[in-house]
PDB file of N, CA and C in Angstrom:
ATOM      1  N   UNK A   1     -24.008 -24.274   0.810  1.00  0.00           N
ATOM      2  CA  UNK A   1     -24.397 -24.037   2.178  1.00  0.00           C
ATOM      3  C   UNK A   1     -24.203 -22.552   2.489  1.00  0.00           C
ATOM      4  N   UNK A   2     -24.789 -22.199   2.627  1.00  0.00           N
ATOM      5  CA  UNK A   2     -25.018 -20.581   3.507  1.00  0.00           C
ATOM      6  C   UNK A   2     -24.254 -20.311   4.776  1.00  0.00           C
ATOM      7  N   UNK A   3     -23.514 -19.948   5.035  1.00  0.00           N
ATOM      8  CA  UNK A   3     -23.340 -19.350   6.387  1.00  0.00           C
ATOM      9  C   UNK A   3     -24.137 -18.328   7.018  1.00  0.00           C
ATOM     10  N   UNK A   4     -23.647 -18.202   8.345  1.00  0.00           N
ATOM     11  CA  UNK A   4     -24.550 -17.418   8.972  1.00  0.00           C
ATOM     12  C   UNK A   4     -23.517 -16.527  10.105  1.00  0.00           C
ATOM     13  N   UNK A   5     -22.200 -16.149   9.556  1.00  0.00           N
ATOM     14  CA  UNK A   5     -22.135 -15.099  10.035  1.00  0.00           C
ATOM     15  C   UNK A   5     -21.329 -14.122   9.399  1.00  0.00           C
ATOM     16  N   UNK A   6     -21.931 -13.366  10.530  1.00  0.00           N
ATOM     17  CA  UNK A   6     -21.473 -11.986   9.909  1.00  0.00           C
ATOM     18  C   UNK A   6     -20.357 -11.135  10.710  1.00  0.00           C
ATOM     19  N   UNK A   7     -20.435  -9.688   9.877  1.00  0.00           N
ATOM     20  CA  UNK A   7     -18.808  -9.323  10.466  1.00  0.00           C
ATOM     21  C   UNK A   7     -18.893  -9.203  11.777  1.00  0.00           C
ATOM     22  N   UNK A   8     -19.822  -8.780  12.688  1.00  0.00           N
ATOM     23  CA  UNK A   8     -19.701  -8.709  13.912  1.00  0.00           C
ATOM     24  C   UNK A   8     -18.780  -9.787  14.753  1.00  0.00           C
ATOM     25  N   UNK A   9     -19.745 -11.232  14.392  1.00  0.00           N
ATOM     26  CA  UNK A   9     -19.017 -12.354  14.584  1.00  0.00           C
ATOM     27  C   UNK A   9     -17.065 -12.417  14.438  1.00  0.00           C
ATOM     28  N   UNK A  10     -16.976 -11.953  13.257  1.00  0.00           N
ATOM     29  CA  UNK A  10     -15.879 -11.688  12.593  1.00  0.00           C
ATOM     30  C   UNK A  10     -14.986 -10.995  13.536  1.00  0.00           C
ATOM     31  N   UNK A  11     -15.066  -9.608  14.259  1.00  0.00           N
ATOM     32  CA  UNK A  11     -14.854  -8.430  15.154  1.00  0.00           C
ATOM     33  C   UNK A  11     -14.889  -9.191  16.462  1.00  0.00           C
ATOM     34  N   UNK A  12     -15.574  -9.848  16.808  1.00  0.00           N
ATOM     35  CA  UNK A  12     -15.472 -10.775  18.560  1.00  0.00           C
ATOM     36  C   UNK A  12     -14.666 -11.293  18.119  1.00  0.00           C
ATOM     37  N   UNK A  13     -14.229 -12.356  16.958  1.00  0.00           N
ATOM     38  CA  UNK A  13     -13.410 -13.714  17.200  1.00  0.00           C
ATOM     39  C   UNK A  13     -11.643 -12.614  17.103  1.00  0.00           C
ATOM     40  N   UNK A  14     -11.661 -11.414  16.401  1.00  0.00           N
ATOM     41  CA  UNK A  14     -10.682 -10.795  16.319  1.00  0.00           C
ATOM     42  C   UNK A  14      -9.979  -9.914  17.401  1.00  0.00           C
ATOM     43  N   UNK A  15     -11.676  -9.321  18.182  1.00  0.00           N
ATOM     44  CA  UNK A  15     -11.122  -8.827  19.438  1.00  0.00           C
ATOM     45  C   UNK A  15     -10.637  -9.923  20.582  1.00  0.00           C
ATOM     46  N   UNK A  16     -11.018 -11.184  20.581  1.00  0.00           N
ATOM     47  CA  UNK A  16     -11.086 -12.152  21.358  1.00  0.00           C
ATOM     48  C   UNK A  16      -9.492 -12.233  21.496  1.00  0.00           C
ATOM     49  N   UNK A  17      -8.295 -12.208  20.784  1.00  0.00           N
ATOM     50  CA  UNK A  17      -6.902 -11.927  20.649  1.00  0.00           C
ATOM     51  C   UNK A  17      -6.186 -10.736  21.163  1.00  0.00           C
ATOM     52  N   UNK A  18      -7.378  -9.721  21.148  1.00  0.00           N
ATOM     53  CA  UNK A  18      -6.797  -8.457  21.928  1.00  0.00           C
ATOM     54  C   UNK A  18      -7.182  -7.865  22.674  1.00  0.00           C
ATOM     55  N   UNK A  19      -6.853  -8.687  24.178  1.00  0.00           N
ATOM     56  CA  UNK A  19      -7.851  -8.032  25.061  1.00  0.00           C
ATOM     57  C   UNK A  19      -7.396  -6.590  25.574  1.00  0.00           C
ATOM     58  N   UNK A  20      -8.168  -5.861  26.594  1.00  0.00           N
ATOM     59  CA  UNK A  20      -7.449  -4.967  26.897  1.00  0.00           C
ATOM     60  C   UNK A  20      -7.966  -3.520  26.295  1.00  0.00           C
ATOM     61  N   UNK A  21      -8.411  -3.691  25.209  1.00  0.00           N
ATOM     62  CA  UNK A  21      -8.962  -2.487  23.875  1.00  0.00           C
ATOM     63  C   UNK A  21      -9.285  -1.481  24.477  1.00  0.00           C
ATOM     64  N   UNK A  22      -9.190  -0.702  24.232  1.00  0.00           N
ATOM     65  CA  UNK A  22     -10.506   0.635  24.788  1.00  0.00           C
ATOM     66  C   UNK A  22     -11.743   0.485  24.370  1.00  0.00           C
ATOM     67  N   UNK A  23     -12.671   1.058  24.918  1.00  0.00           N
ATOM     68  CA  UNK A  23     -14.385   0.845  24.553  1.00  0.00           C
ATOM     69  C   UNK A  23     -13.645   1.214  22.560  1.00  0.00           C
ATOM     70  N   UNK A  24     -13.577   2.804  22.789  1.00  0.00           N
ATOM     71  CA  UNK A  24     -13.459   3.632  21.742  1.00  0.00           C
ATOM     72  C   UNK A  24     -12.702   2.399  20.602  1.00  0.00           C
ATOM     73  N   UNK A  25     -11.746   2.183  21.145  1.00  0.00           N
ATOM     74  CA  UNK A  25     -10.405   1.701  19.655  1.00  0.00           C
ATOM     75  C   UNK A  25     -11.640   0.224  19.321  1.00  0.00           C
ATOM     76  N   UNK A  26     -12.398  -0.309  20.297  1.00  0.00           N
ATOM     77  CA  UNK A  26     -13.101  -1.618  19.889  1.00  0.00           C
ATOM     78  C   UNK A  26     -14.452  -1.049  19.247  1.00  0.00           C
ATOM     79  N   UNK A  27     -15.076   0.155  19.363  1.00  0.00           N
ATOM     80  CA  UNK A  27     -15.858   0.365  18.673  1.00  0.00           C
ATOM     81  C   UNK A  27     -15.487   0.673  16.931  1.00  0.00           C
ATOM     82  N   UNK A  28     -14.417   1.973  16.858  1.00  0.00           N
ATOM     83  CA  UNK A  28     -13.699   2.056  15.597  1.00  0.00           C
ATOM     84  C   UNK A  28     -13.367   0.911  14.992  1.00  0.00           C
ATOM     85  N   UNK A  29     -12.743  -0.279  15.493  1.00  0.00           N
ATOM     86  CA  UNK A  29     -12.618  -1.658  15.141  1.00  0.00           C
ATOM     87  C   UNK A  29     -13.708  -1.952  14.355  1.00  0.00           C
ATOM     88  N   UNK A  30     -14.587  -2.653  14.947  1.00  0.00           N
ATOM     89  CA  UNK A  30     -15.810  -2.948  15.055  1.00  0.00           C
ATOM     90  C   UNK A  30     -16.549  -2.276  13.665  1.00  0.00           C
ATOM     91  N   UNK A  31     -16.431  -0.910  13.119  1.00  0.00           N
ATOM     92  CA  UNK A  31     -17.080  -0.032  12.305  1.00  0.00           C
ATOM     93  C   UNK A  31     -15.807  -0.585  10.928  1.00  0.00           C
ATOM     94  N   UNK A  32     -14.884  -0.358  11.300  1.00  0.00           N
ATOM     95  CA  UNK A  32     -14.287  -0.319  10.112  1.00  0.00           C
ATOM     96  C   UNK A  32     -14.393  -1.972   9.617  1.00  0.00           C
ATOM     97  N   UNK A  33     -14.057  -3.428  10.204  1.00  0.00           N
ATOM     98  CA  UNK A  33     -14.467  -4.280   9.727  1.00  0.00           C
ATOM     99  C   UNK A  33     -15.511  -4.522   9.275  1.00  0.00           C
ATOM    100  N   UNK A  34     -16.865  -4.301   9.972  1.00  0.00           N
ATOM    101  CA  UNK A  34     -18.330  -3.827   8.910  1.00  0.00           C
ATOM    102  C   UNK A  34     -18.033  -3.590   7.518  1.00  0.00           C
ATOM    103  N   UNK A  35     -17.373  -1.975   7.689  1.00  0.00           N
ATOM    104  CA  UNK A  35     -17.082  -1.729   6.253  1.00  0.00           C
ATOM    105  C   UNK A  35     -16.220  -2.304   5.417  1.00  0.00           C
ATOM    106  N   UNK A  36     -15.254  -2.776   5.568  1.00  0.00           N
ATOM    107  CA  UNK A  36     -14.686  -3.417   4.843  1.00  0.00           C
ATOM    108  C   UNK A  36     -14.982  -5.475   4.892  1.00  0.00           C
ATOM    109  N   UNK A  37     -16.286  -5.728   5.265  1.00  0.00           N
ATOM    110  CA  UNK A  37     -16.467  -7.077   5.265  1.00  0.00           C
ATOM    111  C   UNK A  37     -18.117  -7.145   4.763  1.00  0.00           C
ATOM    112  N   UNK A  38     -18.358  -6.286   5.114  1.00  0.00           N
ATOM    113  CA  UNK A  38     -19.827  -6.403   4.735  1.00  0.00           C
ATOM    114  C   UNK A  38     -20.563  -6.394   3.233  1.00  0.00           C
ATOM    115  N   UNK A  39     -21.103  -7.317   2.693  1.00  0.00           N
ATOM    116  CA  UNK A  39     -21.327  -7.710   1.260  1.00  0.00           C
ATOM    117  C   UNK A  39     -20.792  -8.339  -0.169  1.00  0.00           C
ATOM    118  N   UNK A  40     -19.536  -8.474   1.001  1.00  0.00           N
ATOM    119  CA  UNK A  40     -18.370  -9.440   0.631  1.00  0.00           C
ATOM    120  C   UNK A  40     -18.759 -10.855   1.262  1.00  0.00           C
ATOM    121  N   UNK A  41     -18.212 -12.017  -0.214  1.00  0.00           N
ATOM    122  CA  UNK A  41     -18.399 -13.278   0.424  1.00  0.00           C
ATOM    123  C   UNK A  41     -17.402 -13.465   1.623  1.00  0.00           C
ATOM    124  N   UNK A  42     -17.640 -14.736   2.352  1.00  0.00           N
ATOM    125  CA  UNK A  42     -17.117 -15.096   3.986  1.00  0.00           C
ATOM    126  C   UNK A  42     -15.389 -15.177   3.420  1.00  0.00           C
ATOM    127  N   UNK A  43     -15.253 -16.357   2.191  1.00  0.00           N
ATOM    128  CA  UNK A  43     -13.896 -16.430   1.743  1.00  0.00           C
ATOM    129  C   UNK A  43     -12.898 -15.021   1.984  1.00  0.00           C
ATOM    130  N   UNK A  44     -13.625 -14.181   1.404  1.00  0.00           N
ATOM    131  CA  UNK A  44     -12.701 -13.315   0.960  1.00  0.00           C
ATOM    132  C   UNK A  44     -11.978 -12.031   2.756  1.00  0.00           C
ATOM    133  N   UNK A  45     -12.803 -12.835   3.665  1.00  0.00           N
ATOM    134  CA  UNK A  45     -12.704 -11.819   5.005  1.00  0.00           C
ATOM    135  C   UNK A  45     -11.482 -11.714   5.671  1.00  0.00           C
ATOM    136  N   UNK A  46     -10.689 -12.633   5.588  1.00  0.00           N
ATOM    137  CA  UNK A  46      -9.843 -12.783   5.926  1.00  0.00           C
ATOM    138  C   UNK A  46      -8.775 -11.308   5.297  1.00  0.00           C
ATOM    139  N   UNK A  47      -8.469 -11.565   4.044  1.00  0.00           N
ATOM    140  CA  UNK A  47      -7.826 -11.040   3.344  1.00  0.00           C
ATOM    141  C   UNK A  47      -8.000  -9.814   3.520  1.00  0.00           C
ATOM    142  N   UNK A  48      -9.413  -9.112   3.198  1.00  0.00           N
ATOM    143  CA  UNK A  48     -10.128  -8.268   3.510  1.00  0.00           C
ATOM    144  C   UNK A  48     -10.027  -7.029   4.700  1.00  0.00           C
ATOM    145  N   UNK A  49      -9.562  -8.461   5.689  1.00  0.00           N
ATOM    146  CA  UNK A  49      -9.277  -8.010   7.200  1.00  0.00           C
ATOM    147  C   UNK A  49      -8.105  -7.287   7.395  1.00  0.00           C
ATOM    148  N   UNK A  50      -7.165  -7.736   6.954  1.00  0.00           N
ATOM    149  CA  UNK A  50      -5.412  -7.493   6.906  1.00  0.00           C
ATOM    150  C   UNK A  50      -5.562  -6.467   5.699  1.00  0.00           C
ATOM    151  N   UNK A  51      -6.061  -6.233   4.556  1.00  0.00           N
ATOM    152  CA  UNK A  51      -5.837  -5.009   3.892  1.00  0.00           C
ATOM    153  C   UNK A  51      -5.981  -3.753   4.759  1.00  0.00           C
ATOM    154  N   UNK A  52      -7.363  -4.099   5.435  1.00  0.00           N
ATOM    155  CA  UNK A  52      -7.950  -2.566   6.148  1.00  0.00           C
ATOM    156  C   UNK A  52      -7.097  -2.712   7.392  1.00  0.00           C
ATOM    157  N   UNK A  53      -6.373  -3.648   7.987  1.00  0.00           N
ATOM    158  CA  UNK A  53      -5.056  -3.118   9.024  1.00  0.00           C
ATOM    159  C   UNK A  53      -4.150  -2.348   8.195  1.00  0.00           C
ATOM    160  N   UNK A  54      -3.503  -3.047   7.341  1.00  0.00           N
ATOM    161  CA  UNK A  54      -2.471  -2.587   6.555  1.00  0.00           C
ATOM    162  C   UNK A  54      -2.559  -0.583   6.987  1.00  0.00           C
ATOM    163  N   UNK A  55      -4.259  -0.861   5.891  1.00  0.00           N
ATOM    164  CA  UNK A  55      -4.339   0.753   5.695  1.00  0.00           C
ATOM    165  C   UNK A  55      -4.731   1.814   6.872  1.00  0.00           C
ATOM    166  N   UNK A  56      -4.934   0.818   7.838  1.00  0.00           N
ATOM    167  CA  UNK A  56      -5.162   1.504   9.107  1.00  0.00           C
ATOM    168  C   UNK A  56      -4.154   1.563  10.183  1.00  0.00           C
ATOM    169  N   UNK A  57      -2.630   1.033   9.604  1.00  0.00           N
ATOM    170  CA  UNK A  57      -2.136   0.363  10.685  1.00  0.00           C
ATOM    171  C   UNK A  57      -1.745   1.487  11.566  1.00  0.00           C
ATOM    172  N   UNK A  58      -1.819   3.029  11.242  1.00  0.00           N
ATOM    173  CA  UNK A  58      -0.873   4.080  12.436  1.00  0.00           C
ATOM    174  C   UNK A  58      -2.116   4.188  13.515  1.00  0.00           C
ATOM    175  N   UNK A  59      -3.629   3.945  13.130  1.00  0.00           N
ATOM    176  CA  UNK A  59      -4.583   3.769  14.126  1.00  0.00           C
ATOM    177  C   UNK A  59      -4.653   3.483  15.537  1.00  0.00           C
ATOM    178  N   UNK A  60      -4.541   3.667  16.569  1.00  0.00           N
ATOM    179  CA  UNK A  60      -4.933   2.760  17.783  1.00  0.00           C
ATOM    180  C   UNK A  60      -5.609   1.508  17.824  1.00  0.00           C
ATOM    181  N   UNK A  61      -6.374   1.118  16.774  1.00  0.00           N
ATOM    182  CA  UNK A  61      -7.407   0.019  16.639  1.00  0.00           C
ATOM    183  C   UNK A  61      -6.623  -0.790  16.168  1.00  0.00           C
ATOM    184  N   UNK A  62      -5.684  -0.801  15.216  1.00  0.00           N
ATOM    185  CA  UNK A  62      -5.335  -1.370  14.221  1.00  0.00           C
ATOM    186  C   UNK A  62      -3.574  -2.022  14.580  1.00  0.00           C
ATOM    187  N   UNK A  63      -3.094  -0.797  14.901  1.00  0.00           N
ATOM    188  CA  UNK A  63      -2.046  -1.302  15.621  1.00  0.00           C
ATOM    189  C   UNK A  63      -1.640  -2.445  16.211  1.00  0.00           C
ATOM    190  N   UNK A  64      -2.238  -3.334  17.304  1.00  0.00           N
ATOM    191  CA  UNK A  64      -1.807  -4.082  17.483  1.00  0.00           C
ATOM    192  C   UNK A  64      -1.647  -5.074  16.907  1.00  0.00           C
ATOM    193  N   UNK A  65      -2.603  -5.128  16.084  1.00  0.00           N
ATOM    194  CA  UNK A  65      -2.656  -6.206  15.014  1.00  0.00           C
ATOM    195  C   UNK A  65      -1.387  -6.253  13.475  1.00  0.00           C
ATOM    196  N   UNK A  66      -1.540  -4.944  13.764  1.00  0.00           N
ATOM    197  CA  UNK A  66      -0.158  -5.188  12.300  1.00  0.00           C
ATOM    198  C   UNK A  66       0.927  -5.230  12.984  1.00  0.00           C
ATOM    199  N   UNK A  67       1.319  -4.400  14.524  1.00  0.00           N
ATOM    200  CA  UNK A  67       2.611  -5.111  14.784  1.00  0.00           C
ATOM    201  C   UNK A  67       2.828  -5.959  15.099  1.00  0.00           C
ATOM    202  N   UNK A  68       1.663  -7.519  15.480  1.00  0.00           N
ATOM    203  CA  UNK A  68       1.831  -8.789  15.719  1.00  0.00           C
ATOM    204  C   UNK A  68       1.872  -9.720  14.233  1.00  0.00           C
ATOM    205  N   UNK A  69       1.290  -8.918  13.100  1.00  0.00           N
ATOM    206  CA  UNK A  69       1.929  -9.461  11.951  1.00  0.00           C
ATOM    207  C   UNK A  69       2.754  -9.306  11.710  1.00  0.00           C
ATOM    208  N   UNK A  70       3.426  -8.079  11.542  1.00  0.00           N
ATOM    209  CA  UNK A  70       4.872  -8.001  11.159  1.00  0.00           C
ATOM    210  C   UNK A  70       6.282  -8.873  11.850  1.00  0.00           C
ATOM    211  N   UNK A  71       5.829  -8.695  13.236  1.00  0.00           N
ATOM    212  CA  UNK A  71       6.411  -9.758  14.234  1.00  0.00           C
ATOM    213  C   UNK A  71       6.389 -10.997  13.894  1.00  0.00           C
ATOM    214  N   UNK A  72       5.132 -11.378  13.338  1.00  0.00           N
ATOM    215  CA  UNK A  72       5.364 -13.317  12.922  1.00  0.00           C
ATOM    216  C   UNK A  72       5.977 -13.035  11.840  1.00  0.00           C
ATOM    217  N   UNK A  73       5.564 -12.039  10.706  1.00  0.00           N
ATOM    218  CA  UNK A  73       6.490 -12.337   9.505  1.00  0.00           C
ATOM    219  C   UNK A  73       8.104 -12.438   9.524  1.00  0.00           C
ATOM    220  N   UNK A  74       8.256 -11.466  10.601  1.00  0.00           N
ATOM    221  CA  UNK A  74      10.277 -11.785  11.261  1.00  0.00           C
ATOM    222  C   UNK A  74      10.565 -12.964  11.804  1.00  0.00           C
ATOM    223  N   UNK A  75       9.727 -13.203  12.344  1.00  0.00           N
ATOM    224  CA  UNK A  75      10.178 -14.830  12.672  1.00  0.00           C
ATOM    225  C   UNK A  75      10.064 -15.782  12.332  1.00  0.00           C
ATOM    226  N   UNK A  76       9.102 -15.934  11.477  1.00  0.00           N
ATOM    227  CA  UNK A  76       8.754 -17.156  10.201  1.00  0.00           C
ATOM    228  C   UNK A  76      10.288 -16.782   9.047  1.00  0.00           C
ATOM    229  N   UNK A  77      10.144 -15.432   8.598  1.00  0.00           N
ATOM    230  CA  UNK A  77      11.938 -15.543   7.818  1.00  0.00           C
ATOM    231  C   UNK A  77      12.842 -15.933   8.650  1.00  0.00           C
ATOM    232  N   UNK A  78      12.972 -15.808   9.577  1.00  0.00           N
ATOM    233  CA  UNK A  78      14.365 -16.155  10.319  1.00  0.00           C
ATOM    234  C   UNK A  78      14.036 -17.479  10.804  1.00  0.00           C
ATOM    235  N   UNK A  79      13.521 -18.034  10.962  1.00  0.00           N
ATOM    236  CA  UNK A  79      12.966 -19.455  10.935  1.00  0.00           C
ATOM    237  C   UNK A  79      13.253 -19.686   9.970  1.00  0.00           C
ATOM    238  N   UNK A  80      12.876 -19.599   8.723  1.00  0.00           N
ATOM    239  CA  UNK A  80      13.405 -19.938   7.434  1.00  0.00           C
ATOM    240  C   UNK A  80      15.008 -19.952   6.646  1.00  0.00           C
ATOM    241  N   UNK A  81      15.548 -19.281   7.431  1.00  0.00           N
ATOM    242  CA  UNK A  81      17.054 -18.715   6.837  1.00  0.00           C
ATOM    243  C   UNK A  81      18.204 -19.917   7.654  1.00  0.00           C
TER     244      UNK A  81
END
């Protein structure tokens, strides 16, 4: 079966978590998931997604998103311990 979407799709369901953005930080968003999702199968977007935070994380765009990962990852260990 084919899907039918693409990163844009991808970029709404991600901005949809962070409201608030600037035009600017949601456009940069927006460009860099393209690039790093585009011509890649759907599986792999996810993953895909969180590398290019990782490498973007001192960004304005990107930021909020890696410090709300890092945040669950502290509390899923300490949940765990």
């Amino acid at each position: 079966m084919n899907s039918t979407r693409v990163p844009d799709d991808f970029s709404d369901a991600v901005l949809a978590r962070c409201p608030g953005m600037s035009a600017r930080d949601d456009s940069r968003l927006r460009a860099k998931v393209r690039e790093a999702l585009e011509g890649h199968p759907e599986e792999e977007w996810t993953v895909r997604f969180a590398d290019m935070i990782i490498r973007h994380r001192d960004e304005p765009f990107a930021k909020p998103f890696f410090e709300r990962s890092v945040a669950q990852g502290v509390r899923g260990m300490l949940d765990n311990s």
